[in-house]
Protein backbone atom coordinates (compact mmCIF):
# COMPACT_ATOMS: atom_id res chain seq x y z
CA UNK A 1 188.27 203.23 254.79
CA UNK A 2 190.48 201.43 252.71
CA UNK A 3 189.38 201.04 249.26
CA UNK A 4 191.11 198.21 247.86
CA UNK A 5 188.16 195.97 249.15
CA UNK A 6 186.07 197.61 246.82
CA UNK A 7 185.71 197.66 242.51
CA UNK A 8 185.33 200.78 241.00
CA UNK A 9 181.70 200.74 240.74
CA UNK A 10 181.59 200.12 244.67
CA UNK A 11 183.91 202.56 245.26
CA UNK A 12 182.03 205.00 243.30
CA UNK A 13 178.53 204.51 245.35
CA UNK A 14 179.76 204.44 248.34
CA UNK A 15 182.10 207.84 247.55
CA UNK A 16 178.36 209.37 245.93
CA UNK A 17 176.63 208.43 249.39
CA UNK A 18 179.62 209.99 251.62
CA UNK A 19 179.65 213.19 249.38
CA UNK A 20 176.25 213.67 249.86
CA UNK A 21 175.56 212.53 253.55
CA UNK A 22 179.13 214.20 254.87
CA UNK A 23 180.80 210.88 255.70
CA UNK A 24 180.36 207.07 255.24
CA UNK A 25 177.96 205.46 257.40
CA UNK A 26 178.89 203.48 260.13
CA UNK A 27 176.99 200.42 259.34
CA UNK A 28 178.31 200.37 255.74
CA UNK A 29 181.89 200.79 256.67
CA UNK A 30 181.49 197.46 258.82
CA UNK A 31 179.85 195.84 255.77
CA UNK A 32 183.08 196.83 253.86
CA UNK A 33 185.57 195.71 256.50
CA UNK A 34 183.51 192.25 257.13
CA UNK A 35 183.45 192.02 253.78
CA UNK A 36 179.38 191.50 253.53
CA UNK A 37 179.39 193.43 250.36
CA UNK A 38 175.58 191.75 249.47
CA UNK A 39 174.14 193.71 252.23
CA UNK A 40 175.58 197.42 251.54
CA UNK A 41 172.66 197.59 248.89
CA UNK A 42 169.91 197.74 251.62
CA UNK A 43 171.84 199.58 253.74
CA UNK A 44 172.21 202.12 251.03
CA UNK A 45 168.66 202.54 250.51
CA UNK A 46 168.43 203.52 254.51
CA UNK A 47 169.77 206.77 254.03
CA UNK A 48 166.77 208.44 252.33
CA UNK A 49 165.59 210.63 255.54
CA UNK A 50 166.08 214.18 256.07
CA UNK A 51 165.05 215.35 259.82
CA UNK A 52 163.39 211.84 260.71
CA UNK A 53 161.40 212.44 257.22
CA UNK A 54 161.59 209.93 254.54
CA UNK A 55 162.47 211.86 251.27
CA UNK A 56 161.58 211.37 247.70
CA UNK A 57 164.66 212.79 246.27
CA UNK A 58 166.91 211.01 248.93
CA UNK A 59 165.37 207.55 247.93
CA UNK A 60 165.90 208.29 244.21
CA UNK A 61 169.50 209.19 244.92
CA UNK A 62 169.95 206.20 247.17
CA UNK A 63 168.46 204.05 244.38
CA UNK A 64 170.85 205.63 242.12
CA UNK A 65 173.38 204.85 244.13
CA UNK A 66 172.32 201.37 244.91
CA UNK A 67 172.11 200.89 241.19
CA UNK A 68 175.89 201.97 240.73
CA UNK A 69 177.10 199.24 243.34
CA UNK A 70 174.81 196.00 242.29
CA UNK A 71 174.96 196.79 238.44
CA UNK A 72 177.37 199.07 237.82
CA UNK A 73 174.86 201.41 236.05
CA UNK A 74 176.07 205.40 236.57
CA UNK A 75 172.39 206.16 235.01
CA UNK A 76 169.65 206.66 237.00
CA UNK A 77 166.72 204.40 236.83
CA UNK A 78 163.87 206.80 234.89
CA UNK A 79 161.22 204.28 236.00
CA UNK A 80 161.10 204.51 240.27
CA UNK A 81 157.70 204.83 241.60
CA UNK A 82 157.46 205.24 245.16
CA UNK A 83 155.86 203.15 247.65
């Protein structure tokens, strides 16, 4: 992926998501190359499953990381409730 698409802030979610899912998601790497950067967000807060089981721990790190690409905020929100 090449990065110069991306600020730092994106750079830095989407490098937090790959380190912690083992690689960068196919559907976000197309975002990047078609240059939708409005919808990597969502797509972000897809990967908070674990064995077909949504995770509460994997949606506040997804949040997190979410967070670091729309407001370039490295803390994480201390207010998530979940659904």
């Amino acid at each position: 992926m090449r990065s110069e698409h991306l600020n730092q802030n994106e750079y830095d979610a989407i490098f937090s998501l790959a380190f912690n899912t083992g690689s960068v998601p196919k559907k976000i790497r197309q975002a990047i190359f078609q240059k939708n950067k409005d919808a990597i967000p969502e797509l972000i807060l897809g990967f908070a499953a674990a064995n077909g089981q949504h995770q509460l721990g994997l949606e506040r790190r997804r949040l997190a990381e979410a967070n670091i690409w729309n407001e370039s905020s490295y803390i994480a929100p201390n207010n998530f409730k979940p659904d």
